[in-house]
PDB file of N, CA and C in Angstrom:
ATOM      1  N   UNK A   1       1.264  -1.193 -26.239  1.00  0.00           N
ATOM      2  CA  UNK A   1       2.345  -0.784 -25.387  1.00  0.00           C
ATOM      3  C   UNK A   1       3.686  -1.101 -26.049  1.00  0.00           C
ATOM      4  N   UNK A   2       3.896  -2.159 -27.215  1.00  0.00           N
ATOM      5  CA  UNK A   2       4.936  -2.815 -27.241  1.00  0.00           C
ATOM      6  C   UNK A   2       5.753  -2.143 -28.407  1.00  0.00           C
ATOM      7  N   UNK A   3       4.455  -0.922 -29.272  1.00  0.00           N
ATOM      8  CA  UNK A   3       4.677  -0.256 -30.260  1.00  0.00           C
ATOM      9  C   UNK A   3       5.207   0.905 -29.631  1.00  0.00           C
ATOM     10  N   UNK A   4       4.614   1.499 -28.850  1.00  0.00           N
ATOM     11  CA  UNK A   4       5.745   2.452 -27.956  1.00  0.00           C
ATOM     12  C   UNK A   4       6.394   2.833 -27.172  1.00  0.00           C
ATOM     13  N   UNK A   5       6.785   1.892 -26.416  1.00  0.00           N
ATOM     14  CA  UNK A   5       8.829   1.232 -26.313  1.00  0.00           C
ATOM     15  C   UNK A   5       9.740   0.851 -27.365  1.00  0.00           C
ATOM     16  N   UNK A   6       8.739   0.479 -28.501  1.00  0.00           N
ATOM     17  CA  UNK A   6       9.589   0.372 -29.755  1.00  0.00           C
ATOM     18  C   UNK A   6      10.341   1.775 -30.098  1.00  0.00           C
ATOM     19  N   UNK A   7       8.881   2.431 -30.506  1.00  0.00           N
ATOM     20  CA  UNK A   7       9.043   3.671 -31.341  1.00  0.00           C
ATOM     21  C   UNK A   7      10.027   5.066 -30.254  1.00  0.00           C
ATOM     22  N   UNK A   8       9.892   4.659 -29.141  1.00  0.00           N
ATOM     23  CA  UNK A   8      10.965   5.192 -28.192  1.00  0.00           C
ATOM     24  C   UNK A   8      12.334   5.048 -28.458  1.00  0.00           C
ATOM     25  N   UNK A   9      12.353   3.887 -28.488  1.00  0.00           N
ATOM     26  CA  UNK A   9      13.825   3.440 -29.511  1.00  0.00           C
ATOM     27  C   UNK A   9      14.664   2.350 -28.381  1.00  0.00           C
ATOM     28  N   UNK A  10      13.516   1.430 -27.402  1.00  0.00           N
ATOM     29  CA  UNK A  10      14.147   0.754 -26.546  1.00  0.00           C
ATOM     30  C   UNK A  10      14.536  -1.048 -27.472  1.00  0.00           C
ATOM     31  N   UNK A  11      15.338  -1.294 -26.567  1.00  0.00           N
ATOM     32  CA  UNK A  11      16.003  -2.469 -27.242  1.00  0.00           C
ATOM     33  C   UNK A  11      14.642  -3.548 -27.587  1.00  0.00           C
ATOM     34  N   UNK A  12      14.590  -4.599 -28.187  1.00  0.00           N
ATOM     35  CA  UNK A  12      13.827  -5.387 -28.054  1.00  0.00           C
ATOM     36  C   UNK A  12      13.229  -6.385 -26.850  1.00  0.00           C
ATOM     37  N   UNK A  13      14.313  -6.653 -26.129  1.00  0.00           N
ATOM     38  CA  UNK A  13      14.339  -7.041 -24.799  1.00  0.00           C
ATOM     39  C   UNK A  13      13.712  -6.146 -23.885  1.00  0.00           C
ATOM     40  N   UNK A  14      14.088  -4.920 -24.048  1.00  0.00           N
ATOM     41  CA  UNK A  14      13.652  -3.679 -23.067  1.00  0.00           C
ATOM     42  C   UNK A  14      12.352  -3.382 -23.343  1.00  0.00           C
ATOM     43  N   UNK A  15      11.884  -3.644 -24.657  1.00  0.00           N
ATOM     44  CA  UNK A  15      10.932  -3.492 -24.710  1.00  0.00           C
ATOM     45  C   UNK A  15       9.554  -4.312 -24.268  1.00  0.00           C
ATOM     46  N   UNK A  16       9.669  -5.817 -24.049  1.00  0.00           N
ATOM     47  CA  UNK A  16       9.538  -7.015 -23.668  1.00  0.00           C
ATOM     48  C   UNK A  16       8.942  -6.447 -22.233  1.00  0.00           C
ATOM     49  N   UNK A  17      10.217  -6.571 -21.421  1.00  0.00           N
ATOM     50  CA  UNK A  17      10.434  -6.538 -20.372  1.00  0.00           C
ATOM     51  C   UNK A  17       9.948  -5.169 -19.719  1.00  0.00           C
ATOM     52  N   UNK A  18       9.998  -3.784 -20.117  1.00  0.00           N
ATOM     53  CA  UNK A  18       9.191  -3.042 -19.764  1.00  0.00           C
ATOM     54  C   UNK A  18       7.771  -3.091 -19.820  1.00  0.00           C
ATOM     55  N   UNK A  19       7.163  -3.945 -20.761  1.00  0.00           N
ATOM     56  CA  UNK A  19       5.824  -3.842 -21.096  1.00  0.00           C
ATOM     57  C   UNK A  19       5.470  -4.765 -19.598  1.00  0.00           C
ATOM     58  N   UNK A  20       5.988  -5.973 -19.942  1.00  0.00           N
ATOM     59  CA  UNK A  20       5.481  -6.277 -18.532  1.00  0.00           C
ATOM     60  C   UNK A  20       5.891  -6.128 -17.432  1.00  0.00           C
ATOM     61  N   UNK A  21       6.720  -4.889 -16.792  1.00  0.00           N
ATOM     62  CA  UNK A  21       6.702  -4.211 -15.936  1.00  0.00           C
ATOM     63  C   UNK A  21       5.845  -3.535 -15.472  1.00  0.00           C
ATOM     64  N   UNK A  22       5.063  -2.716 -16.680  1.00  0.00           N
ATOM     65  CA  UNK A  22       4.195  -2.003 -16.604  1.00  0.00           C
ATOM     66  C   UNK A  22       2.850  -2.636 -16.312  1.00  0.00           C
ATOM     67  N   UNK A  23       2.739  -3.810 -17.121  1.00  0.00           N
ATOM     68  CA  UNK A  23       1.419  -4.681 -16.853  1.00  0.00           C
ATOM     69  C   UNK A  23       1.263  -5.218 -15.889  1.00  0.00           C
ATOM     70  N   UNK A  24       2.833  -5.947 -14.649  1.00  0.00           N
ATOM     71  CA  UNK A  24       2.829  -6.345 -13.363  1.00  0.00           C
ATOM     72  C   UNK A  24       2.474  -5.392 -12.451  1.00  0.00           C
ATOM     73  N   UNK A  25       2.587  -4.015 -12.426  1.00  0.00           N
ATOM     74  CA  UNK A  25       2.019  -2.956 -11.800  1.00  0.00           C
ATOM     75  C   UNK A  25       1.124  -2.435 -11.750  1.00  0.00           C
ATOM     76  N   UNK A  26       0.301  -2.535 -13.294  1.00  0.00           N
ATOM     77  CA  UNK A  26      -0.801  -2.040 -12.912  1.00  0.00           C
ATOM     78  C   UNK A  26      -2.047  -3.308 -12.705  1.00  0.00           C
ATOM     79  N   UNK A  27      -1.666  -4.850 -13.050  1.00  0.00           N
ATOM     80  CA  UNK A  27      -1.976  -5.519 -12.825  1.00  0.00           C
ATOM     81  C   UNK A  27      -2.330  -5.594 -10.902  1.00  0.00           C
ATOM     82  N   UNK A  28      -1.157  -5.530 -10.037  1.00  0.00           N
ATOM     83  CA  UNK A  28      -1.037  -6.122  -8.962  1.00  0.00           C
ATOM     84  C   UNK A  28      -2.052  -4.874  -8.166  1.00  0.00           C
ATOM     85  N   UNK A  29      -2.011  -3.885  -9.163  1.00  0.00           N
ATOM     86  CA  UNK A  29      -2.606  -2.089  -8.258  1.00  0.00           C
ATOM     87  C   UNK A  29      -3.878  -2.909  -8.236  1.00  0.00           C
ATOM     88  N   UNK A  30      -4.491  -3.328  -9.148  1.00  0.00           N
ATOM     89  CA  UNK A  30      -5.677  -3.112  -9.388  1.00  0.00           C
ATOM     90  C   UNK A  30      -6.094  -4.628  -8.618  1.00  0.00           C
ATOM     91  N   UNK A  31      -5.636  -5.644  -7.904  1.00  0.00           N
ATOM     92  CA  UNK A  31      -5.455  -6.657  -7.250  1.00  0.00           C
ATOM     93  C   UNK A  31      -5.616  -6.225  -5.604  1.00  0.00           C
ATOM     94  N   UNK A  32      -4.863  -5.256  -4.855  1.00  0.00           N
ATOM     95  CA  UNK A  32      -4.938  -4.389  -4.093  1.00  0.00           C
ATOM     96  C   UNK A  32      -6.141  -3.395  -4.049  1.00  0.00           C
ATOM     97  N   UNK A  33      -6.510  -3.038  -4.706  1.00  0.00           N
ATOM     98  CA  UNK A  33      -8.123  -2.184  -4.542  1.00  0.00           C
ATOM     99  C   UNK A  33      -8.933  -3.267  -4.410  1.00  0.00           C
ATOM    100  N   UNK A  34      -8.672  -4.251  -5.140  1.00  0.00           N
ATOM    101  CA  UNK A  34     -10.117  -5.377  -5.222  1.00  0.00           C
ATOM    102  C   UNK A  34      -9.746  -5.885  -3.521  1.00  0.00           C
ATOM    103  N   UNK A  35      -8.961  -6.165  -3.049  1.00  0.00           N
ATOM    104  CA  UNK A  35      -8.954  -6.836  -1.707  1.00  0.00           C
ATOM    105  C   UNK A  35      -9.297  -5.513  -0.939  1.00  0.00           C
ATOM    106  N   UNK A  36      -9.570  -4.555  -0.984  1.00  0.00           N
ATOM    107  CA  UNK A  36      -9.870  -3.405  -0.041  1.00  0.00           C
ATOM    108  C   UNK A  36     -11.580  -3.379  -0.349  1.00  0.00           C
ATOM    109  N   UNK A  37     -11.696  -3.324  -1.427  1.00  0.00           N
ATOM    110  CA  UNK A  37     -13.114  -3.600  -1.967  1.00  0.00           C
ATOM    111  C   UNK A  37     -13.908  -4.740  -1.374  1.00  0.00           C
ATOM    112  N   UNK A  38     -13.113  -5.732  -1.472  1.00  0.00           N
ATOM    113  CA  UNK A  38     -13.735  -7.140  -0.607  1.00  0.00           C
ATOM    114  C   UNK A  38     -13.656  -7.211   0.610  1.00  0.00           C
ATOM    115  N   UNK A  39     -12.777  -6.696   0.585  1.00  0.00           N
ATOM    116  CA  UNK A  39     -12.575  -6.709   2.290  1.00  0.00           C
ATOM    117  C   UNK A  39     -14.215  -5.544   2.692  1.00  0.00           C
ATOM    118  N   UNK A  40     -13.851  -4.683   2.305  1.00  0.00           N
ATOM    119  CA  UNK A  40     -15.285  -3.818   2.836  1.00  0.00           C
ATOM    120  C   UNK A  40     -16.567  -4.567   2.734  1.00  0.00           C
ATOM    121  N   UNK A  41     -16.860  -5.198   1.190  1.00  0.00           N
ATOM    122  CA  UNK A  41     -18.125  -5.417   1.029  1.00  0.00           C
ATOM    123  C   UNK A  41     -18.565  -6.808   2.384  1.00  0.00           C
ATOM    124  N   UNK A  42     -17.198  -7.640   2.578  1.00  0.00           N
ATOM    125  CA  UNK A  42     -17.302  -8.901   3.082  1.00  0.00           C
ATOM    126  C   UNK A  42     -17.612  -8.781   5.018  1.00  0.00           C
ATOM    127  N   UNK A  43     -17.084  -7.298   4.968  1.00  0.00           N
ATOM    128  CA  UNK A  43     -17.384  -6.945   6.565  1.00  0.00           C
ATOM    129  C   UNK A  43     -18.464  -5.798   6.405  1.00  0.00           C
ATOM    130  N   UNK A  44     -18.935  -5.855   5.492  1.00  0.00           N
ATOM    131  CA  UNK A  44     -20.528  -4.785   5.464  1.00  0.00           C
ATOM    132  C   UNK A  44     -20.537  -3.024   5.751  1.00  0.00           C
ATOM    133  N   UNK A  45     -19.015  -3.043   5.507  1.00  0.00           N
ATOM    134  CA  UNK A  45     -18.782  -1.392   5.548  1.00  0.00           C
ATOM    135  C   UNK A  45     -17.908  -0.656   4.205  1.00  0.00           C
ATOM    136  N   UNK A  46     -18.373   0.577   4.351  1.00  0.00           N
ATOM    137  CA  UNK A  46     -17.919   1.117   3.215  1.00  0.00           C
ATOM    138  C   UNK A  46     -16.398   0.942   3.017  1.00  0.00           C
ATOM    139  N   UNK A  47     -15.919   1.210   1.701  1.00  0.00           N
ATOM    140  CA  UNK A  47     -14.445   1.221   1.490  1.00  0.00           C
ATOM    141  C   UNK A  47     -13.460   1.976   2.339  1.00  0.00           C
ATOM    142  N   UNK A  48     -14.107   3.347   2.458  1.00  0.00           N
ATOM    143  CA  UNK A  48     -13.597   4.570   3.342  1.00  0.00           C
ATOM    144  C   UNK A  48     -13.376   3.755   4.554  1.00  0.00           C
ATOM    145  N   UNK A  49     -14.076   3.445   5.747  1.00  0.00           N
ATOM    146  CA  UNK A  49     -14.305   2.421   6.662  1.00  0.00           C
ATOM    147  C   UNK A  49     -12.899   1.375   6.432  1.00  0.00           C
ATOM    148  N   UNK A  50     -12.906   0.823   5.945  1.00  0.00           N
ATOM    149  CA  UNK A  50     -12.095  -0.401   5.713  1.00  0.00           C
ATOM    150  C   UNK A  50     -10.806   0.302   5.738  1.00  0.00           C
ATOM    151  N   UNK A  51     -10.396   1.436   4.780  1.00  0.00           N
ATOM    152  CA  UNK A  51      -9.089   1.735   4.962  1.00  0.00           C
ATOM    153  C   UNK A  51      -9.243   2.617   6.634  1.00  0.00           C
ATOM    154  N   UNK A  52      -9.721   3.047   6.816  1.00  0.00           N
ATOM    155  CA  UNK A  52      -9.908   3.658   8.443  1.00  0.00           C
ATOM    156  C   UNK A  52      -9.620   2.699   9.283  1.00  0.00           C
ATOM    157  N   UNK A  53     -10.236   1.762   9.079  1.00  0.00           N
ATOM    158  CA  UNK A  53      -9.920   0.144  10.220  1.00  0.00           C
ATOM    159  C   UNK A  53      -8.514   0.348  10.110  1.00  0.00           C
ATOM    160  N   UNK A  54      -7.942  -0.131   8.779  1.00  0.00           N
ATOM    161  CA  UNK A  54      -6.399  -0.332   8.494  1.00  0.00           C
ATOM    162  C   UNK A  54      -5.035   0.760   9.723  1.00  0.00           C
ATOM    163  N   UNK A  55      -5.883   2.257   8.999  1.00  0.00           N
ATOM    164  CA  UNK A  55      -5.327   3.072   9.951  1.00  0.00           C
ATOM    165  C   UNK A  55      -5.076   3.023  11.240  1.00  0.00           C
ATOM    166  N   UNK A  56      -6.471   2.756  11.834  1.00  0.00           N
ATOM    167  CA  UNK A  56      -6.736   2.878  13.353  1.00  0.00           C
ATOM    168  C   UNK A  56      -5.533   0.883  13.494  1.00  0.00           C
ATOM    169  N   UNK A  57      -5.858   0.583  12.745  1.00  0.00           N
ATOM    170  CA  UNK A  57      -5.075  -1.351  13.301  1.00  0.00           C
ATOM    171  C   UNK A  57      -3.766  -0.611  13.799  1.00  0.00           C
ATOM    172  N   UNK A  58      -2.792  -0.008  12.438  1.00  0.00           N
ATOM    173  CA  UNK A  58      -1.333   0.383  12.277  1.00  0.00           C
ATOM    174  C   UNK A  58      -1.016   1.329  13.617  1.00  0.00           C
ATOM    175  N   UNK A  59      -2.404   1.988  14.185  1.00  0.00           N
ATOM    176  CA  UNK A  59      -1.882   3.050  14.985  1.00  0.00           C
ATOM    177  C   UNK A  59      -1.871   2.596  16.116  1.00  0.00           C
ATOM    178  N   UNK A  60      -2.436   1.508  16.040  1.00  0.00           N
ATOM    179  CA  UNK A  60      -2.911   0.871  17.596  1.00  0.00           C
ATOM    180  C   UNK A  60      -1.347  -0.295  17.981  1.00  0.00           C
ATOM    181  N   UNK A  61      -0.494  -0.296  17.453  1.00  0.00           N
ATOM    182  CA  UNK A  61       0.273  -1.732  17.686  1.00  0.00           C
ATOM    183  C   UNK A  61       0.674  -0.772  18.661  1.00  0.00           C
ATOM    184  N   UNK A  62       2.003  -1.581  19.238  1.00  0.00           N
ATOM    185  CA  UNK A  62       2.851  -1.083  20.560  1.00  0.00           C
ATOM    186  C   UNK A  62       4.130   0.044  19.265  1.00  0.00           C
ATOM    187  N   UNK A  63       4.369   0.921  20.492  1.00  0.00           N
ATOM    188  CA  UNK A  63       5.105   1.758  20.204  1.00  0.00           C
ATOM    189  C   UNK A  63       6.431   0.947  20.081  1.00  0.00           C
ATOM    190  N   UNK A  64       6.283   0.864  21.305  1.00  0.00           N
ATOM    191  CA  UNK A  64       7.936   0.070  21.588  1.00  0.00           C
ATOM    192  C   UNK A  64       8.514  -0.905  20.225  1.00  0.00           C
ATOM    193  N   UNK A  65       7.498  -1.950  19.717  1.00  0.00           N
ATOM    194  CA  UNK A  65       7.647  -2.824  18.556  1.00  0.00           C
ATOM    195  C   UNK A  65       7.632  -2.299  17.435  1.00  0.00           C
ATOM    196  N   UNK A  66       7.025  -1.302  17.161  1.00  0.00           N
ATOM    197  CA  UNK A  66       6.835  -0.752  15.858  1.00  0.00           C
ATOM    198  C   UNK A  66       6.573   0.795  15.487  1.00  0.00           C
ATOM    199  N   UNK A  67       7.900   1.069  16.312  1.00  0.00           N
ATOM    200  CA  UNK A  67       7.402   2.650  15.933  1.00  0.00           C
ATOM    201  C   UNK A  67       7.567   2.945  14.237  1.00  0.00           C
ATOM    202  N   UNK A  68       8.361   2.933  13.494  1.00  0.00           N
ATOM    203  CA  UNK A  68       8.108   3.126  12.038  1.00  0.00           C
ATOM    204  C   UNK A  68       6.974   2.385  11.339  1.00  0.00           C
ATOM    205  N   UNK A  69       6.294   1.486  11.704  1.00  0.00           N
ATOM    206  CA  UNK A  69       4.845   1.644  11.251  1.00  0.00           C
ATOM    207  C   UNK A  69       4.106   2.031  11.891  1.00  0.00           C
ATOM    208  N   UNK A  70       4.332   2.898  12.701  1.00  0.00           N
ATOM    209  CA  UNK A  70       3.008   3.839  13.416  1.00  0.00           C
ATOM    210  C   UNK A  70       3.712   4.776  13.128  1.00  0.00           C
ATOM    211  N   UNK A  71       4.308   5.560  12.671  1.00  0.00           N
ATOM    212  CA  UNK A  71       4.714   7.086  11.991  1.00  0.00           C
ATOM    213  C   UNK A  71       4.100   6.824  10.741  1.00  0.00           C
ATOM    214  N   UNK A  72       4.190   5.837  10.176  1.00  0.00           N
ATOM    215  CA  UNK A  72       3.848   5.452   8.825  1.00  0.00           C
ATOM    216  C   UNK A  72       2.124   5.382   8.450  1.00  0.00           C
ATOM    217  N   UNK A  73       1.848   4.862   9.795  1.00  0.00           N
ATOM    218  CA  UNK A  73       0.350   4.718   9.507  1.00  0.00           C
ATOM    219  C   UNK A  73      -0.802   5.621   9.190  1.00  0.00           C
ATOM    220  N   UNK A  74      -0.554   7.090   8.998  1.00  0.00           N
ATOM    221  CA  UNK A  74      -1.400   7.920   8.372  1.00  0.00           C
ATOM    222  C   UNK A  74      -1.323   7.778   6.720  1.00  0.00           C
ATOM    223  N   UNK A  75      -0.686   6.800   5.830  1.00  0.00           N
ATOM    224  CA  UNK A  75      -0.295   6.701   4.838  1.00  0.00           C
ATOM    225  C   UNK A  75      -0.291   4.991   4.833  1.00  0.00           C
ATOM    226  N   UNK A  76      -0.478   4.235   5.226  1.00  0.00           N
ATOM    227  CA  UNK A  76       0.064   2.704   5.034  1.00  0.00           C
ATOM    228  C   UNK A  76      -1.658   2.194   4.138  1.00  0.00           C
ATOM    229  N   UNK A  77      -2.722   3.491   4.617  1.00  0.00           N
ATOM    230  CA  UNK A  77      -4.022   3.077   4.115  1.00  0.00           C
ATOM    231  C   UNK A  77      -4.019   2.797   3.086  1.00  0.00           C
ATOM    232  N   UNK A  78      -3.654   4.177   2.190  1.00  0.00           N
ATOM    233  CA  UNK A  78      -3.637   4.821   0.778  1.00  0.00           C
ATOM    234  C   UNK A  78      -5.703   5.008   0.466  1.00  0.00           C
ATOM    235  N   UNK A  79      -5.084   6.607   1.627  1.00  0.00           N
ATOM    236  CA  UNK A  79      -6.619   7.263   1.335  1.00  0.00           C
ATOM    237  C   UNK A  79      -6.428   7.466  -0.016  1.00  0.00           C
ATOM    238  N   UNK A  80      -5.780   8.032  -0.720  1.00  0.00           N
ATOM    239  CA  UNK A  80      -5.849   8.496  -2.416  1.00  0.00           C
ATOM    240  C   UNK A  80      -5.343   7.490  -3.178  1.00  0.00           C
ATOM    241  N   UNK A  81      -6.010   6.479  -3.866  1.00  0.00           N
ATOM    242  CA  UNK A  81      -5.377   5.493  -4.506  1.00  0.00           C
ATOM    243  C   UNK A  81      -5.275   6.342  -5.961  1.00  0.00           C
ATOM    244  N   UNK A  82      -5.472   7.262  -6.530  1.00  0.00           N
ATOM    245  CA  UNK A  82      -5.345   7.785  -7.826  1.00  0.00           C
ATOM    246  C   UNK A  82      -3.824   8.513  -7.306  1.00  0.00           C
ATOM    247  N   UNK A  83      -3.178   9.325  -6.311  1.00  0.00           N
ATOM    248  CA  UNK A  83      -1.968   9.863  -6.028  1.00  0.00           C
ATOM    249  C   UNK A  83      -1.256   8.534  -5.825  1.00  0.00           C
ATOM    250  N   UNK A  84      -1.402   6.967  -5.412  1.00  0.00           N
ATOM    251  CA  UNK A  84      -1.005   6.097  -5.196  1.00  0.00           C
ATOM    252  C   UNK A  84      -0.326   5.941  -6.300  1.00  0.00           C
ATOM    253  N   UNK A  85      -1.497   5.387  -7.143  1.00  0.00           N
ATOM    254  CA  UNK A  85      -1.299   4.892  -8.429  1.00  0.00           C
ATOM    255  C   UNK A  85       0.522   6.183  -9.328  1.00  0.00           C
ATOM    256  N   UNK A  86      -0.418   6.948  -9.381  1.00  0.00           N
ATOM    257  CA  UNK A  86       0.388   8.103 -10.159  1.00  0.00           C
ATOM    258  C   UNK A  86       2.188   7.769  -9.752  1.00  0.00           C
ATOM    259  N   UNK A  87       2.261   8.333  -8.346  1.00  0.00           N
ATOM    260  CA  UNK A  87       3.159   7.733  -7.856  1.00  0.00           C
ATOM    261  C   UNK A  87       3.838   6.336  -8.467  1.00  0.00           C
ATOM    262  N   UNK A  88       3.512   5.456  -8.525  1.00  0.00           N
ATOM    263  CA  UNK A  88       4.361   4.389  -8.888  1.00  0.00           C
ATOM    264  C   UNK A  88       4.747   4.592 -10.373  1.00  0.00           C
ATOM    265  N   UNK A  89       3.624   4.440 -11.309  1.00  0.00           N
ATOM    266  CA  UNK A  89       3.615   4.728 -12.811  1.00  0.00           C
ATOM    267  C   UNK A  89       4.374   5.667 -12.851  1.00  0.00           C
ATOM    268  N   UNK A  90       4.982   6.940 -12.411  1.00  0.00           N
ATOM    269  CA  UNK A  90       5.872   7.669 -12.863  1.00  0.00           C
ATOM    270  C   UNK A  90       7.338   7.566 -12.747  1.00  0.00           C
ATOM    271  N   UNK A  91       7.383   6.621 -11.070  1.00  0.00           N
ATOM    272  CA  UNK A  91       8.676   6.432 -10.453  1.00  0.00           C
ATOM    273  C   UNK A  91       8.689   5.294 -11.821  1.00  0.00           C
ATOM    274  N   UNK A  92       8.234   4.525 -11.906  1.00  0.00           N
ATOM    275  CA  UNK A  92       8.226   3.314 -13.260  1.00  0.00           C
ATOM    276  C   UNK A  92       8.713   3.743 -14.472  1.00  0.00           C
ATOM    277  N   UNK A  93       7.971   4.619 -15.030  1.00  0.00           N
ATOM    278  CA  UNK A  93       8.358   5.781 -16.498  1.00  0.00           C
ATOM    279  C   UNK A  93       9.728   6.408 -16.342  1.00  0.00           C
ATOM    280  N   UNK A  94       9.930   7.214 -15.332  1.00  0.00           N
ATOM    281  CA  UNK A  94      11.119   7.938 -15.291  1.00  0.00           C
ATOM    282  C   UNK A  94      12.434   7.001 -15.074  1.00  0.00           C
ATOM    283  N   UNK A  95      12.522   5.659 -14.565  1.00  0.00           N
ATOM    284  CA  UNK A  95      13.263   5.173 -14.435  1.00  0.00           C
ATOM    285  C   UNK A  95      13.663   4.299 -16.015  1.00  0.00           C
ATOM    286  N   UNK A  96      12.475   3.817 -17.078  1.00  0.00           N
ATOM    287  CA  UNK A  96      12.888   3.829 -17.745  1.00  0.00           C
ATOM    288  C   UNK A  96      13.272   4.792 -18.980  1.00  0.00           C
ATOM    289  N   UNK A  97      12.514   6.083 -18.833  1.00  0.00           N
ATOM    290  CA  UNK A  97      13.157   6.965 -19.393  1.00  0.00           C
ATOM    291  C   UNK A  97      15.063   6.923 -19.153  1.00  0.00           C
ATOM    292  N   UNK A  98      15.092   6.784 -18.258  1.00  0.00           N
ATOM    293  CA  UNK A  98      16.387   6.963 -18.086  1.00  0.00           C
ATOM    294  C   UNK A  98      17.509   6.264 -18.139  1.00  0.00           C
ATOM    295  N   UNK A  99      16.598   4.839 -18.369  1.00  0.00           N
ATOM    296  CA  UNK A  99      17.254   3.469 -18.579  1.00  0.00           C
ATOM    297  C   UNK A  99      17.693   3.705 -20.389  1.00  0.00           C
ATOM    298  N   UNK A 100      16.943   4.288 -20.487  1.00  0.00           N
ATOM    299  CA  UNK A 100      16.572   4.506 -22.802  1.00  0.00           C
ATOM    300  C   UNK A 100      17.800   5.211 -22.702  1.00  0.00           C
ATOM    301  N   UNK A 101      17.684   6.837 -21.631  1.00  0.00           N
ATOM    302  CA  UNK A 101      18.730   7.996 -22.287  1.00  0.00           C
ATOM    303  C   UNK A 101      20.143   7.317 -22.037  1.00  0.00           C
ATOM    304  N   UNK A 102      20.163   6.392 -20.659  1.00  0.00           N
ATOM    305  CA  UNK A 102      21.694   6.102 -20.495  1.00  0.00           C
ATOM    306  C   UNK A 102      22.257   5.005 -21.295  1.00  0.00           C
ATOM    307  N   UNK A 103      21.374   4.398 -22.479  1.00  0.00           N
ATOM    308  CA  UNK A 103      22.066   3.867 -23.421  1.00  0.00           C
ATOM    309  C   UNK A 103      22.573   4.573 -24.821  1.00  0.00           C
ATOM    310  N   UNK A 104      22.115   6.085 -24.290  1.00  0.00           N
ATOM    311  CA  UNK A 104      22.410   6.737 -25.943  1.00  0.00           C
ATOM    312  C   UNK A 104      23.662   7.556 -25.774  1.00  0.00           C
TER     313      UNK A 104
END
């Protein structure tokens, strides 16, 4: 990774520091599936199941207390953890793409 942030032409620091940006993210992603994973295997239902619980929890609070996490809660699951994933890694990339161009 550290060879291409180099060869990008980011500072040495930037380069540092992006790498483990990138490694805290996909580190913490993959930290988050494992607790959805455990969580399923540890209550004896499938993964699908487990994020469904999640759903049905978020949809069930009081309106009155929490309406923006119950608008939210068809999404707070993350039925698609591969559109999840993508999502961040790009908002991640493009921001330092742009961190590189606005030093040139």
């Amino acid at each position: 990774m550290f060879k291409i942030f180099v060869n990008a032409g980011f500072s040495s620091k930037d380069v540092v520091m992006a790498s483990m940006l990138i490694n805290d993210y996909i580190l913490s992603f993959v930290k988050n599936e494992m607790i959805i994973s455990n969580t399923a295997l540890s209550e004896g239902i499938s993964e699908q199941e487990a994020k469904d619980n999640s759903k049905s929890f978020f949809s069930s609070l009081s309106p009155d207390q929490y309406p923006t996490i119950i608008s939210l809660s068809e999404y707070l699951a993350f039925d698609n953890m591969d559109e999840h994933f993508k999502f961040g890694i790009e908002t991640l990339l493009s921001s330092l793409e742009k961190r590189l161009t606005s030093k040139v």
